[in-house]
C-alpha atoms as a PDB file:
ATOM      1  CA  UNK A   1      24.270 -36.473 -57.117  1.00  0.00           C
ATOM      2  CA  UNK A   2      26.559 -39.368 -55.667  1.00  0.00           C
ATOM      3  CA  UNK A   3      28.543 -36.669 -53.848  1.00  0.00           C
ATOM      4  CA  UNK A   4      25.533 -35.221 -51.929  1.00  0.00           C
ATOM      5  CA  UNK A   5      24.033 -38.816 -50.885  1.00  0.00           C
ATOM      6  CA  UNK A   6      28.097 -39.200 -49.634  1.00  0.00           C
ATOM      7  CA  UNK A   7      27.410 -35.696 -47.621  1.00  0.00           C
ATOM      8  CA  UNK A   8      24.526 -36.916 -45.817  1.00  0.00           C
ATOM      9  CA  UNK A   9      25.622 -40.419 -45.010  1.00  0.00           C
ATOM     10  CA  UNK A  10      28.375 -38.644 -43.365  1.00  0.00           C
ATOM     11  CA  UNK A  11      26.115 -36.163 -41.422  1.00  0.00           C
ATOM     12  CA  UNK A  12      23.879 -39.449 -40.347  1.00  0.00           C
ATOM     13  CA  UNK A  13      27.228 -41.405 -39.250  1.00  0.00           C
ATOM     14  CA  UNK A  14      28.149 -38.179 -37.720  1.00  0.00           C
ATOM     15  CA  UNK A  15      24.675 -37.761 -35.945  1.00  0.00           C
ATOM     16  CA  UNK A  16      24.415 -41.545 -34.881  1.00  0.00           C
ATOM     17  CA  UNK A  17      27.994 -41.281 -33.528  1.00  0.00           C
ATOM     18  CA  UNK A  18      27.503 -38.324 -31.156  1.00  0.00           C
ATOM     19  CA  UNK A  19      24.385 -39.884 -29.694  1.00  0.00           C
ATOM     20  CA  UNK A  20      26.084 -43.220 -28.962  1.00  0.00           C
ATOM     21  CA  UNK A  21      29.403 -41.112 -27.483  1.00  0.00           C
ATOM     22  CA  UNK A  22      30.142 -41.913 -23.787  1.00  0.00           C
ATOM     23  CA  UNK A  23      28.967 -38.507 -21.946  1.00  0.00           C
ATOM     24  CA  UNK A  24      31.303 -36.652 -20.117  1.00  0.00           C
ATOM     25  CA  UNK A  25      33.154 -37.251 -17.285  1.00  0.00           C
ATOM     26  CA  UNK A  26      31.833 -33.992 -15.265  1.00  0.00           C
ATOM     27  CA  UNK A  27      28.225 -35.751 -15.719  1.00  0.00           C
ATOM     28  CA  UNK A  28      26.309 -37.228 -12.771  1.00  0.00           C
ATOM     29  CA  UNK A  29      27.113 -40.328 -12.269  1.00  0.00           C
ATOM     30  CA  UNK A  30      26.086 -43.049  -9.782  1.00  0.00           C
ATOM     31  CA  UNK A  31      29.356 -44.617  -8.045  1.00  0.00           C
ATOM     32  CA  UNK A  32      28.951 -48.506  -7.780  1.00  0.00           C
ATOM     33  CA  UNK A  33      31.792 -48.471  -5.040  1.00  0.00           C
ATOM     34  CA  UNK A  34      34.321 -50.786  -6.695  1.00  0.00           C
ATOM     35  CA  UNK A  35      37.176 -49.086  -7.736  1.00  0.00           C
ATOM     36  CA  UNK A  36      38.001 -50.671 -11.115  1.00  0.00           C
ATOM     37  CA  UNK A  37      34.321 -50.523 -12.683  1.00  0.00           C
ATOM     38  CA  UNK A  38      34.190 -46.669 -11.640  1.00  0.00           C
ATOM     39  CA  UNK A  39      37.125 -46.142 -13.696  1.00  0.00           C
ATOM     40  CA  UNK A  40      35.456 -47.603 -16.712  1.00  0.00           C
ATOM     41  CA  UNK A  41      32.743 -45.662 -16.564  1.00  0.00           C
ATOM     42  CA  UNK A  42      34.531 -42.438 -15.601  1.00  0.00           C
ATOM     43  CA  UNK A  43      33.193 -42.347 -12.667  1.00  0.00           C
ATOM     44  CA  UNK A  44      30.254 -44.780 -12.050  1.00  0.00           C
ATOM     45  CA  UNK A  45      26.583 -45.397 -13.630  1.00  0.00           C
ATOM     46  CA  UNK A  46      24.992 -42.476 -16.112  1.00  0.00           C
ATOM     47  CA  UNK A  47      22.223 -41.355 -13.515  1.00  0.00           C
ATOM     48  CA  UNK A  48      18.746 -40.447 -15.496  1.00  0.00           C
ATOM     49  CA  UNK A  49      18.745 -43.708 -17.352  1.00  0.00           C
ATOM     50  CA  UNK A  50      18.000 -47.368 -17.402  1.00  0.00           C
ATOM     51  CA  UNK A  51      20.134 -50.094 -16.712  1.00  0.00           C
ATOM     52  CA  UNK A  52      19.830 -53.902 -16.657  1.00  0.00           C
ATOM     53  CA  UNK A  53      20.940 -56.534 -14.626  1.00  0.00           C
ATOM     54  CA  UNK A  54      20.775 -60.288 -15.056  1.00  0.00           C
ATOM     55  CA  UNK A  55      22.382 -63.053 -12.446  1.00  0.00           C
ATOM     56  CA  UNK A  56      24.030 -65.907 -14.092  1.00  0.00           C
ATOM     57  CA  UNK A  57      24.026 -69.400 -13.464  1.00  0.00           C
ATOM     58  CA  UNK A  58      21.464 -70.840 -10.811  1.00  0.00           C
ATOM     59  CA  UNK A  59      20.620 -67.462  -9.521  1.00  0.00           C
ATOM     60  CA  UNK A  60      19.115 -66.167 -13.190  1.00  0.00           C
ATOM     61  CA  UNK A  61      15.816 -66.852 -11.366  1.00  0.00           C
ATOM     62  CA  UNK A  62      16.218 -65.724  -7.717  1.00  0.00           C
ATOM     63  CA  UNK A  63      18.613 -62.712  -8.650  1.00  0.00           C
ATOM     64  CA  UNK A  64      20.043 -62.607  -5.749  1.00  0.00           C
ATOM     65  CA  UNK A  65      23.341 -60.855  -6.653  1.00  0.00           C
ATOM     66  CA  UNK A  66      21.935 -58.377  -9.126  1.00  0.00           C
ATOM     67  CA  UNK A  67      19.777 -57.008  -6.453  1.00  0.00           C
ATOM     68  CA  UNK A  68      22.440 -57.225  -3.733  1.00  0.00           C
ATOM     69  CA  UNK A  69      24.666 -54.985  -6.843  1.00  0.00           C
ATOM     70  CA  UNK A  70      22.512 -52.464  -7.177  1.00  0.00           C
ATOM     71  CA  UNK A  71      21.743 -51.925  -3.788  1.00  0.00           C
ATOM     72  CA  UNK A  72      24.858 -51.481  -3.405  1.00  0.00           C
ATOM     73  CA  UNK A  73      25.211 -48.952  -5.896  1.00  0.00           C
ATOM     74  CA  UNK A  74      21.721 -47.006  -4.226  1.00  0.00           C
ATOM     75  CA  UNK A  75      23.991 -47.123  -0.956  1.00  0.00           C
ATOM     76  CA  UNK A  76      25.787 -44.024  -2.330  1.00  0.00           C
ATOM     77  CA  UNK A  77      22.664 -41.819  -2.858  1.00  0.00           C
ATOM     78  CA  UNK A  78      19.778 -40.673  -0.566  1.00  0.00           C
ATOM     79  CA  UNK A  79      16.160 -40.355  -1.516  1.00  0.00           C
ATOM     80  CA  UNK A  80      13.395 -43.273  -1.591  1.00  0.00           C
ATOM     81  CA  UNK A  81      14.242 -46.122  -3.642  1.00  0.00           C
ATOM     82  CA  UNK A  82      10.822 -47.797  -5.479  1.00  0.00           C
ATOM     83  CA  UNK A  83      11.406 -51.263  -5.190  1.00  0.00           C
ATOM     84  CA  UNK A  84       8.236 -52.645  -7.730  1.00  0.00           C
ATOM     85  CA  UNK A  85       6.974 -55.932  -8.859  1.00  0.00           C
ATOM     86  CA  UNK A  86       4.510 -58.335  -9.965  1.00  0.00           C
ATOM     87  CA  UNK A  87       4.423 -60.469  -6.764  1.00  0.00           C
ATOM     88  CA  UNK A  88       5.027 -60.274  -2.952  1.00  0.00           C
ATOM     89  CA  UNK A  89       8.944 -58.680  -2.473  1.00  0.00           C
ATOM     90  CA  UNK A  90      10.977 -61.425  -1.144  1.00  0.00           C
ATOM     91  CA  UNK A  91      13.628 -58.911  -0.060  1.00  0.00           C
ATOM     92  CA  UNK A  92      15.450 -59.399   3.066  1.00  0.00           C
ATOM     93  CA  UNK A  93      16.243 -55.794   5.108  1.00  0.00           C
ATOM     94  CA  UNK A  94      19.049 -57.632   7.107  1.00  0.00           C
ATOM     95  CA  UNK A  95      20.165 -58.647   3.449  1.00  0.00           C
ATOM     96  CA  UNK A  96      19.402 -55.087   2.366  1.00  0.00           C
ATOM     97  CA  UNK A  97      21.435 -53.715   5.352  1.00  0.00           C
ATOM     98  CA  UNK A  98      24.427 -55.788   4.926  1.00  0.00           C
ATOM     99  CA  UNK A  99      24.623 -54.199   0.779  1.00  0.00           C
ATOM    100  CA  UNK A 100      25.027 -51.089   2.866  1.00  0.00           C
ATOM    101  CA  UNK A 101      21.243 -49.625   1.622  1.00  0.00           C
ATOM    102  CA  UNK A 102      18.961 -48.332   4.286  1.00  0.00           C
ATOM    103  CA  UNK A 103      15.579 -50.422   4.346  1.00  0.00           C
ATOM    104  CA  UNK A 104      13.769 -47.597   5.656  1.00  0.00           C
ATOM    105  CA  UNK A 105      14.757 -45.767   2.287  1.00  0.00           C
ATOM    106  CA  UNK A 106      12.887 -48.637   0.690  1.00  0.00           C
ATOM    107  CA  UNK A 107       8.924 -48.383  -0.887  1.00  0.00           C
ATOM    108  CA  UNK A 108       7.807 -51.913  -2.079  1.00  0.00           C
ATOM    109  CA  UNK A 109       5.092 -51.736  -4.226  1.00  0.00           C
ATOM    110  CA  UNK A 110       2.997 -54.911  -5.898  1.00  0.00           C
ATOM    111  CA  UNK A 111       1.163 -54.616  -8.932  1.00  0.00           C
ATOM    112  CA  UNK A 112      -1.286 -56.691 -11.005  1.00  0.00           C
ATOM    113  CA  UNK A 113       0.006 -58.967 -13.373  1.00  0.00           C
ATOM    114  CA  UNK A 114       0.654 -57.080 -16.425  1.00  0.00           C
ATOM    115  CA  UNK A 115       0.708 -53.569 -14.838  1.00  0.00           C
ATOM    116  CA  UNK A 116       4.370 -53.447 -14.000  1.00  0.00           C
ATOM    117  CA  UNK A 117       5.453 -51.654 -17.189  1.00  0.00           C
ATOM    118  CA  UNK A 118       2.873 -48.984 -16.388  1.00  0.00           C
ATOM    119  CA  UNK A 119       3.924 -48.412 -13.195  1.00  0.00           C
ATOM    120  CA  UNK A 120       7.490 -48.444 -13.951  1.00  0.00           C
ATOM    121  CA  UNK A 121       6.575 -45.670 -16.333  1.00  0.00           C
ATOM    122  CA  UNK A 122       4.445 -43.352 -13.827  1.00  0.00           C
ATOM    123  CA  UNK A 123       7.718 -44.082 -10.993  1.00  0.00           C
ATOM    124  CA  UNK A 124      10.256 -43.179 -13.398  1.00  0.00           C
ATOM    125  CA  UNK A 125       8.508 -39.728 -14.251  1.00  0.00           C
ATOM    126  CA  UNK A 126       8.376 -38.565 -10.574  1.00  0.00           C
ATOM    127  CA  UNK A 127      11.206 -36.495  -9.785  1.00  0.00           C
ATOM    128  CA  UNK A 128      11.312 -36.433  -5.994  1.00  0.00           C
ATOM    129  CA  UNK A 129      12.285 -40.466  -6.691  1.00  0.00           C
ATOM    130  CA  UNK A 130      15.786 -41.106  -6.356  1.00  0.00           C
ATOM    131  CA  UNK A 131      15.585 -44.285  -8.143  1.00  0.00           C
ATOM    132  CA  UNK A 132      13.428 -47.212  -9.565  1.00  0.00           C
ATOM    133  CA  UNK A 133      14.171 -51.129  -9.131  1.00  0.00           C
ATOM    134  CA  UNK A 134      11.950 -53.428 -10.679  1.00  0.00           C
ATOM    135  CA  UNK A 135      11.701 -57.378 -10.444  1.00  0.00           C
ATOM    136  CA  UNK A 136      11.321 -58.068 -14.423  1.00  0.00           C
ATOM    137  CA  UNK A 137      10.338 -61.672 -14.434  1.00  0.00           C
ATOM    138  CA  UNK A 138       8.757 -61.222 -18.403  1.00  0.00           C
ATOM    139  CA  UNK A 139      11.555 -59.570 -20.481  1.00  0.00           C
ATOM    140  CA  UNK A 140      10.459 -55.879 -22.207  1.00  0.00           C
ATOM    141  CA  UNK A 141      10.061 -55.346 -25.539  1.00  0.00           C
ATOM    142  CA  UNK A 142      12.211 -53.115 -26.908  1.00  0.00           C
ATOM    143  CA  UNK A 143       9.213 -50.851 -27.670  1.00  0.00           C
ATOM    144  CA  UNK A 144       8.558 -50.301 -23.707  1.00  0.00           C
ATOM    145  CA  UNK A 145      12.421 -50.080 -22.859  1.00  0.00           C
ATOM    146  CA  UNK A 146      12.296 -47.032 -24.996  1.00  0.00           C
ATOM    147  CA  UNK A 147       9.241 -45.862 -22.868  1.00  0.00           C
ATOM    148  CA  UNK A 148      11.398 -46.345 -19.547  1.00  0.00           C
ATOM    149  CA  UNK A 149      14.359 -44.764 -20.919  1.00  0.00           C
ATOM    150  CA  UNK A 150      12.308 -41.805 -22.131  1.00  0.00           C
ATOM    151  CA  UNK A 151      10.835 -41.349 -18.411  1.00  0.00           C
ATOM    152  CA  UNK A 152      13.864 -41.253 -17.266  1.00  0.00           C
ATOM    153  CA  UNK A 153      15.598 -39.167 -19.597  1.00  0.00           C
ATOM    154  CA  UNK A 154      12.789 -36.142 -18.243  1.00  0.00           C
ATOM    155  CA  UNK A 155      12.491 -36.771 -14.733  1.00  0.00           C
ATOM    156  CA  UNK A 156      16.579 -37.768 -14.286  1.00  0.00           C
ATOM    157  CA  UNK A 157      15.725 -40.842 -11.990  1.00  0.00           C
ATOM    158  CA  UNK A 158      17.742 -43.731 -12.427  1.00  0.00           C
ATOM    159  CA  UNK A 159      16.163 -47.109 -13.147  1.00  0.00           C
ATOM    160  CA  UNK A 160      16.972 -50.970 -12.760  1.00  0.00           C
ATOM    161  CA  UNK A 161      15.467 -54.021 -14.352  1.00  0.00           C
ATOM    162  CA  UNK A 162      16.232 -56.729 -12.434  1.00  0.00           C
ATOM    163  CA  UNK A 163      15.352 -59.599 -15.082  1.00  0.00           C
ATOM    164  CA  UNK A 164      14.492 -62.939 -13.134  1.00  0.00           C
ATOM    165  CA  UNK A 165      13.819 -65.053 -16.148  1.00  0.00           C
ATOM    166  CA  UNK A 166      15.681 -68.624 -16.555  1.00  0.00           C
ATOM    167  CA  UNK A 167      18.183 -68.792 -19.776  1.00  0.00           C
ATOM    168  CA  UNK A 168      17.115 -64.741 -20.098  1.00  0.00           C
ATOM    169  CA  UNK A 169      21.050 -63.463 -19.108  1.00  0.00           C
ATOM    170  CA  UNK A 170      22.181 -65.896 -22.288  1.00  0.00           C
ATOM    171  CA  UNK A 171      19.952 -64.864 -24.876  1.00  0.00           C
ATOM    172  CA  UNK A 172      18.648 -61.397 -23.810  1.00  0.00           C
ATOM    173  CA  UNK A 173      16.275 -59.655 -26.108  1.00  0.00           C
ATOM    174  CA  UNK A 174      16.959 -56.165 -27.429  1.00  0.00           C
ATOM    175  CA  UNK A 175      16.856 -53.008 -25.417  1.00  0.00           C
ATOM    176  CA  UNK A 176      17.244 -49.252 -24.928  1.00  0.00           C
ATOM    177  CA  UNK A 177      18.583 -49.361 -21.614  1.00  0.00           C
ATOM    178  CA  UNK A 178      22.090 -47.676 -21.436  1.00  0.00           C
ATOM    179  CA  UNK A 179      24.094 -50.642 -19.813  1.00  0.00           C
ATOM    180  CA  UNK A 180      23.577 -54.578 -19.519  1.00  0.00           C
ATOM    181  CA  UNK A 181      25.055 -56.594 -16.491  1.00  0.00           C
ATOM    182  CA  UNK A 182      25.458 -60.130 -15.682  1.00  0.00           C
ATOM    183  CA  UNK A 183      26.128 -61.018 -12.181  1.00  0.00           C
ATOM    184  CA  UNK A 184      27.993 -64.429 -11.100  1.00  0.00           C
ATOM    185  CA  UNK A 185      29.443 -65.933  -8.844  1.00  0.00           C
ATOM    186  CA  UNK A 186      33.281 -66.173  -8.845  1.00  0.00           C
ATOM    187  CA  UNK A 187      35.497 -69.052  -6.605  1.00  0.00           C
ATOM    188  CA  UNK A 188      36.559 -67.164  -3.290  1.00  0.00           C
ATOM    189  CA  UNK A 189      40.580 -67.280  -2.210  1.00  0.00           C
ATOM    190  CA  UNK A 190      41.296 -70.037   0.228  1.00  0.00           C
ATOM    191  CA  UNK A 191      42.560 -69.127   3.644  1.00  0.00           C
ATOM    192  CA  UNK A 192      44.329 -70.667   6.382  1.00  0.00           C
ATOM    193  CA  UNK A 193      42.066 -70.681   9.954  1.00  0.00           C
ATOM    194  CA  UNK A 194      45.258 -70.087  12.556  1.00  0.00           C
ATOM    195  CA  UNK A 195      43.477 -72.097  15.190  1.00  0.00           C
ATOM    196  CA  UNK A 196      43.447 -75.094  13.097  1.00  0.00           C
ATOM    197  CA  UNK A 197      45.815 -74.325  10.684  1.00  0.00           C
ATOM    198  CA  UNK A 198      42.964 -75.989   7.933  1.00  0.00           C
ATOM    199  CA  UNK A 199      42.012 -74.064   5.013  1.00  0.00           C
ATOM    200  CA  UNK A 200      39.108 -72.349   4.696  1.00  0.00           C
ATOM    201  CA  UNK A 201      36.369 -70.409   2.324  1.00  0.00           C
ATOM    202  CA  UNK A 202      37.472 -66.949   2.095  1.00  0.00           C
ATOM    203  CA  UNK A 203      34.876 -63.819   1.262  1.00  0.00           C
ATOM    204  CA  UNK A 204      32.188 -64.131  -1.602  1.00  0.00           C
ATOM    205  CA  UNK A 205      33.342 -62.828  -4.785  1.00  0.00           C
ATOM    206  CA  UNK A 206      31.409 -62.285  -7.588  1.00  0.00           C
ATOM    207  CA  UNK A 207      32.545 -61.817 -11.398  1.00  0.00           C
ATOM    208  CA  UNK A 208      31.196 -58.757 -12.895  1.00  0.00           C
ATOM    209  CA  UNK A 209      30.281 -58.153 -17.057  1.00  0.00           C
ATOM    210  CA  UNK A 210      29.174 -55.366 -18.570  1.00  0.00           C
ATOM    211  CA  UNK A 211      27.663 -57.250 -21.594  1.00  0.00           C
ATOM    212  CA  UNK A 212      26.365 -53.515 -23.406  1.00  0.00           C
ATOM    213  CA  UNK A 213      27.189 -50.184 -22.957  1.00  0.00           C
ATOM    214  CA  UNK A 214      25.784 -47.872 -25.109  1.00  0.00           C
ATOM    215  CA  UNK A 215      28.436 -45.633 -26.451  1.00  0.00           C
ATOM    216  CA  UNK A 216      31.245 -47.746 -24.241  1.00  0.00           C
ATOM    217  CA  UNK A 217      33.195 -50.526 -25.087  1.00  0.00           C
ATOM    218  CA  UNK A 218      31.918 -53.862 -22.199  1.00  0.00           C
ATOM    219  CA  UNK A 219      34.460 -55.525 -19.414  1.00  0.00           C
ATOM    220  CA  UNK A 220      34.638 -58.573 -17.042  1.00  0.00           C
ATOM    221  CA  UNK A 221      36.485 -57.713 -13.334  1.00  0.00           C
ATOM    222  CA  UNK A 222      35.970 -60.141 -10.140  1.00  0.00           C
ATOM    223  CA  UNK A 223      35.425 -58.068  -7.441  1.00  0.00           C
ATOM    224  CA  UNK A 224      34.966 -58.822  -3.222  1.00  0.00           C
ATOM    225  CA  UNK A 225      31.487 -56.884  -2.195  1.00  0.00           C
ATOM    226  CA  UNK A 226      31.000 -55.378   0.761  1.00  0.00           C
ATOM    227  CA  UNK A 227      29.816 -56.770   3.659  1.00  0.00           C
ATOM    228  CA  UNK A 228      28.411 -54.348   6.204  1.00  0.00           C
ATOM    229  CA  UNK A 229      27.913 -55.678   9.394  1.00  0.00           C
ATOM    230  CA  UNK A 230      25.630 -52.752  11.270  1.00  0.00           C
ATOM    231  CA  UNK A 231      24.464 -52.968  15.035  1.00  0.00           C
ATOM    232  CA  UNK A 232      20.752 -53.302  15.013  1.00  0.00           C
ATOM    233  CA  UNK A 233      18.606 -51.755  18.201  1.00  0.00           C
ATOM    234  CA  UNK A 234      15.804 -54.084  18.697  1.00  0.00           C
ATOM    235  CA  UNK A 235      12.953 -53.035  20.658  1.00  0.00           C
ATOM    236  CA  UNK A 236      11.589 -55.031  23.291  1.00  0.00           C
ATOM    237  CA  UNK A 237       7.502 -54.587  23.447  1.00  0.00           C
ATOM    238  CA  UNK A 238       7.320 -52.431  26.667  1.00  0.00           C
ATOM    239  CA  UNK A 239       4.408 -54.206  28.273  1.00  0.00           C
ATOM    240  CA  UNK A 240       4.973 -57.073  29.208  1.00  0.00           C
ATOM    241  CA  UNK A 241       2.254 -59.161  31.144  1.00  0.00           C
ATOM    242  CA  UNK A 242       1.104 -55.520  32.618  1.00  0.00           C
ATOM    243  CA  UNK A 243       5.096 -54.684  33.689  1.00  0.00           C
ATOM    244  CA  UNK A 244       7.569 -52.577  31.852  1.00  0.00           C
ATOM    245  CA  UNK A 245      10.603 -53.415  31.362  1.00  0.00           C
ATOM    246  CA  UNK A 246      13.097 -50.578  30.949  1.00  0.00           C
ATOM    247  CA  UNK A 247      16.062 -52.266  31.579  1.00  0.00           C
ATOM    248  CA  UNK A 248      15.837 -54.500  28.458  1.00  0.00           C
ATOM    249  CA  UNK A 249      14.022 -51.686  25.985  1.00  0.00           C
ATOM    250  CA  UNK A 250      16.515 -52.197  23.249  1.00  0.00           C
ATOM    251  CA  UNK A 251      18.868 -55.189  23.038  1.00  0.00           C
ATOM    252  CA  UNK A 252      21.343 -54.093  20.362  1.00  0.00           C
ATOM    253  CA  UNK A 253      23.121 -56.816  18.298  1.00  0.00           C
ATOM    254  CA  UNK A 254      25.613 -57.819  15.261  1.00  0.00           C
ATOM    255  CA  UNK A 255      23.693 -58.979  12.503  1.00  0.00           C
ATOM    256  CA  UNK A 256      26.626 -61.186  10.395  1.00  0.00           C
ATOM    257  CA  UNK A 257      24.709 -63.183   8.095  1.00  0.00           C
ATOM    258  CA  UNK A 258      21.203 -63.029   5.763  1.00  0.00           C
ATOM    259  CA  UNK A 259      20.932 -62.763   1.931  1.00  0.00           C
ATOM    260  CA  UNK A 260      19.491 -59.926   0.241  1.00  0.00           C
ATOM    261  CA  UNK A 261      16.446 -62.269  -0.604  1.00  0.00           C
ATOM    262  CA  UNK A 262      14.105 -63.794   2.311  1.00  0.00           C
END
């Protein structure tokens, strides 16, 4: 009798283990563009499931760097992006543009308070979606993570949870979701300004932890992001107190500064 309660603990253990093991390397994954986490994860995000992402610090509430992270991350794939929420999107497409994502890739949708979940559901079962992002400003149950990560599971679109709730990134509640990030901000390298031969702020860095990782041990990297600095075409409204104007149709500029949120 002990012996066959040992034989089926063993099968559970053996069970639980292979459904918490890393998946393959030859798996889709989602590239987040920095070298080091890529390597980690043997090649980038698992695509099909549910990840969240926190900002520490004074940004737990804004999110500002989680969103500019996974955009960049959605930089490396094509298809429209959902970006959902409870309130008006305070994105930023210069902001967006700079993370290296198209804006014109983006759908913003606004629900009714208390909808989001639903939605999040009903985006994350349509298969022509590349991915979902949604602004999470009450955390999930663990109950309705499960519901996300089953959505995603069938239709193999990727979602985020971008969880804008103060002291939430310190104390986060439990979840299904396949990985856990916290974004911060990290001190940049000083540099010397040849003109002046002062020193000066060099690029943003931000420090990086993967707090959970289902079936993966965590890790903590500072990495530089990616600034991209693209060359905007902006037209010119044609008429013009009843005269054209042809010769100043499109007045392209450098767009060098903007956060990802307005």
């Amino acid at each position: 009798m002990h012996q066959n309660k040992t034989d089926t603990l063993d099968l559970l253990r053996e069970k639980i283990r292979r459904m918490e093991a890393p998946q393959p390397a030859s798996a889709e994954r989602l590239p987040t563009g920095f070298a080091a986490i890529d390597t980690h994860l043997d090649g980038g995000l698992a695509r099909g499931c549910v990840h969240e992402v926190f900002s520490a610090g004074r940004d737990s509430v804004f999110s500002s760097r989680s969103a500019a992270f996974v955009a960049h991350v959605l930089a490396r794939t094509t298809g429209p992006v959902i970006w959902a929420s409870e309130d008006y999107p305070d994105l930023s497409a210069p902001g967006i543009r700079q993370s290296g994502l198209n804006p014109g890739r983006l759908l913003c949708v606004t629900t009714r308070k208390g909808g989001l979940e639903a939605l999040c559901e009903d985006v994350l079962n349509e298969r022509g979606v590349c991915a979902l992002v949604a602004d999470i400003r009450t955390p999930l149950s663990l109950t309705q993570s499960r519901r996300l990560v089953l959505a995603a599971s069938r239709s193999h679109v990727s979602g985020f949870l971008l969880c804008r709730t103060a002291g939430a990134q310190n104390d986060p509640p439990a979840s299904a979701s396949m990985t856990r990030w916290r974004i911060g901000a990290s001190p940049s390298t000083l540099r010397t300004d040849l003109s002046s031969f002062s020193p000066v702020a060099g690029a943003e860095r931000w420090a990086v932890e993967l707090l959970r990782h289902r079936g993966g041990p965590g890790g903590t990297w500072i990495i530089t992001p990616t600034r991209h600095d693209p060359t905007y075409s902006l037209p010119v409204a044609a008429p013009l107190a009843n005269r054209a104007t042809p010769e100043t149709a499109a007045i392209p500029f450098t767009h060098r500064t903007g956060a990802l949120r307005a």
